[in-house]
C-alpha atoms as a PDB file:
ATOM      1  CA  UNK A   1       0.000   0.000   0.000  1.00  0.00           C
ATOM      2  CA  UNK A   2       1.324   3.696  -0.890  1.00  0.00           C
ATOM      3  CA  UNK A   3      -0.135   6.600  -0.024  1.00  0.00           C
ATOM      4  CA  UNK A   4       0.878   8.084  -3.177  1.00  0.00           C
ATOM      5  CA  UNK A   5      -0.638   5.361  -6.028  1.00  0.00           C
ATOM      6  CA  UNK A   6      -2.623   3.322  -3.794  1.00  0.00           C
ATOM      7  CA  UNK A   7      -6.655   3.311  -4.641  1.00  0.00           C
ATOM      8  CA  UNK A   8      -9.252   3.185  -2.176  1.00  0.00           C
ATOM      9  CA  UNK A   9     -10.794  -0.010  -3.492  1.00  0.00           C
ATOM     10  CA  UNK A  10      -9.621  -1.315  -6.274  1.00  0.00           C
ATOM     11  CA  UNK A  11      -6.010  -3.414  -6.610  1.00  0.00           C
ATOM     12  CA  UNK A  12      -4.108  -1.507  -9.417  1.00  0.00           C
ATOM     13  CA  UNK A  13      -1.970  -3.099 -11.746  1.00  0.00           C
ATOM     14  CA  UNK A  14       1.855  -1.585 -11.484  1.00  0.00           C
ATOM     15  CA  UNK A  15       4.866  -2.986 -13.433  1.00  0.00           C
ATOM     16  CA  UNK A  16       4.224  -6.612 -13.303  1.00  0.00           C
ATOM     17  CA  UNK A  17       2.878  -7.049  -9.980  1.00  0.00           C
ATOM     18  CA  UNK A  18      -0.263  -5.529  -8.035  1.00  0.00           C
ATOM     19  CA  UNK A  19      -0.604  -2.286  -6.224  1.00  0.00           C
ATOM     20  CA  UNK A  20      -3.067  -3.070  -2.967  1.00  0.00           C
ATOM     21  CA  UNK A  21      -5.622  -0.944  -2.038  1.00  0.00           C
ATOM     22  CA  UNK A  22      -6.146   0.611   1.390  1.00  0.00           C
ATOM     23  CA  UNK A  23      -8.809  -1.187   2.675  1.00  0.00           C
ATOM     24  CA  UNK A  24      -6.454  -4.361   2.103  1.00  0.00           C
ATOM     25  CA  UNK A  25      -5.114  -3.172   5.254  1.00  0.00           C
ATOM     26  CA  UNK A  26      -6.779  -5.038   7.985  1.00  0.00           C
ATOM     27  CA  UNK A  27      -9.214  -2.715  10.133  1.00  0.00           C
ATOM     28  CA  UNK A  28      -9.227   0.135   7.915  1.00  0.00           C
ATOM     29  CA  UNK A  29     -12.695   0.689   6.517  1.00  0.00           C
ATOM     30  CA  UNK A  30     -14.065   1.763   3.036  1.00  0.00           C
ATOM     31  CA  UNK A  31     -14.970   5.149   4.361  1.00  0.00           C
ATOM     32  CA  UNK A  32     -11.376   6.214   6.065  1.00  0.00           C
ATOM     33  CA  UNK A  33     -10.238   4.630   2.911  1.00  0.00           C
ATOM     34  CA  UNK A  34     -12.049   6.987   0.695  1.00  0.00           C
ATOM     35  CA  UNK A  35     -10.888   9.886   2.688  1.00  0.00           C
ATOM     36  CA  UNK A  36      -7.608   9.002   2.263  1.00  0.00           C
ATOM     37  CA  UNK A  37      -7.318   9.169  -1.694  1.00  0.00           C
ATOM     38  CA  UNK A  38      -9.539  12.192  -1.140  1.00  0.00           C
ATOM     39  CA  UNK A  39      -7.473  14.127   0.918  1.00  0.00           C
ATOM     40  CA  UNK A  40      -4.145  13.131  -0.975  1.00  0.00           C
ATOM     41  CA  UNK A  41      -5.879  13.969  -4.231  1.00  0.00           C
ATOM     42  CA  UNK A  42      -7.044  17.204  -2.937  1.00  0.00           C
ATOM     43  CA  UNK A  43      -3.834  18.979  -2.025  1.00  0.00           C
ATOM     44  CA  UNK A  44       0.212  17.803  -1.165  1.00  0.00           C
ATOM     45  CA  UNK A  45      -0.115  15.769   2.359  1.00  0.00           C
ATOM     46  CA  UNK A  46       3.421  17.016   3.757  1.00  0.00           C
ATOM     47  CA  UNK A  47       3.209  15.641   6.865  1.00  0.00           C
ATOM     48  CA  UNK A  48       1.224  12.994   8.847  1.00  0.00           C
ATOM     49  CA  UNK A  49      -0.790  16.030  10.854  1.00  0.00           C
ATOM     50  CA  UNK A  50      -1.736  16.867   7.294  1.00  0.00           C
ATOM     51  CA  UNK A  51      -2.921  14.089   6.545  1.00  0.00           C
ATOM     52  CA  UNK A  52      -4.908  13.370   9.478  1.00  0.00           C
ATOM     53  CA  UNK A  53      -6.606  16.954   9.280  1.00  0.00           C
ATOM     54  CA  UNK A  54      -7.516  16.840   5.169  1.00  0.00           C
ATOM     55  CA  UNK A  55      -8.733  13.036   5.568  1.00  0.00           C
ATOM     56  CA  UNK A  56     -10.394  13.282   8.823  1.00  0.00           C
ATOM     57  CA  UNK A  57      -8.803  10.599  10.420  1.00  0.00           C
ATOM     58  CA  UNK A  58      -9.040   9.256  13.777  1.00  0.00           C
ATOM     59  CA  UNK A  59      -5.626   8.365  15.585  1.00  0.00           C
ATOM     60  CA  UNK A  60      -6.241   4.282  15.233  1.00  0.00           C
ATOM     61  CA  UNK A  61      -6.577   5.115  11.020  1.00  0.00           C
ATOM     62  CA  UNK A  62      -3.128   6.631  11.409  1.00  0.00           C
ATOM     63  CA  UNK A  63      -1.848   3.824  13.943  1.00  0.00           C
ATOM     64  CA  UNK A  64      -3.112   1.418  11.234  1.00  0.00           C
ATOM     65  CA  UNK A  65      -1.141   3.027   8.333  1.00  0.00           C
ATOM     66  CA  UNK A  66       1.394   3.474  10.333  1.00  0.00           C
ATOM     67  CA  UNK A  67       1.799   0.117  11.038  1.00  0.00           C
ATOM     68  CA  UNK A  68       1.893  -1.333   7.923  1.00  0.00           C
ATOM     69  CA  UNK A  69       4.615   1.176   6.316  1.00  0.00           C
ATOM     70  CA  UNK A  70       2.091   3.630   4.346  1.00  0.00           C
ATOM     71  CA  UNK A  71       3.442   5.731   6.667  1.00  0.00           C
ATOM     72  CA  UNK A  72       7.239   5.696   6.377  1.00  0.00           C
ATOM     73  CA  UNK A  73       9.408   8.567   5.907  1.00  0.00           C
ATOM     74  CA  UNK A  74       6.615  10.872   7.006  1.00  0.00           C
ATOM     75  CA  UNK A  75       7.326  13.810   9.726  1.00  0.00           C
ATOM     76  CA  UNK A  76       4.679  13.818  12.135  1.00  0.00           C
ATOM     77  CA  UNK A  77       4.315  18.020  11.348  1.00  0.00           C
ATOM     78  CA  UNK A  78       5.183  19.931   9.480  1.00  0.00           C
ATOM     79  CA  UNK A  79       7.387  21.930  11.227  1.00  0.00           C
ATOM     80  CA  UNK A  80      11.418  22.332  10.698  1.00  0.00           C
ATOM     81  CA  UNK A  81      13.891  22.381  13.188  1.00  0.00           C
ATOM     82  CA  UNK A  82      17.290  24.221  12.765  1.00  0.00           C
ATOM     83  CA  UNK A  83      19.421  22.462  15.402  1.00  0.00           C
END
């Protein structure tokens, strides 16, 4: 699953193998699955605070994702730090 190419609902084919949707993940419903391709459609997810705000996501969504990788590489805001 990736944030990026991954469809709600639907597996995807992607260079000779299969892109998983997000409800493939194992808890995550149809609706917070929705949301997410919504949201990341919608406007650049920078950080995992954005993407909990645009998709309306509850904290065991992003424990889910995060979980399973989707969520890798991520800053949890989107705030810099200089030192």
């Amino acid at each position: 699953v990736d944030l990026k190419k991954s469809d709600a609902t639907k597996f995807l084919p992607e260079a000779g193998g299969i892109r998983l949707p997000f409800t493939s993940i194992g808890g995550l419903g149809e609706s917070a699955a929705i949301n997410i391709m919504n949201a990341r459609d919608k406007e650049d997810i920078f950080s995992i605070e954005d993407l909990k705000s645009a998709g309306k996501l509850s904290k065991a969504v992003i424990e889910l994702l995060s979980q399973n990788g989707v969520l890798d590489g991520m800053s949890e805001t989107n705030q810099l730090s200089f030192f």
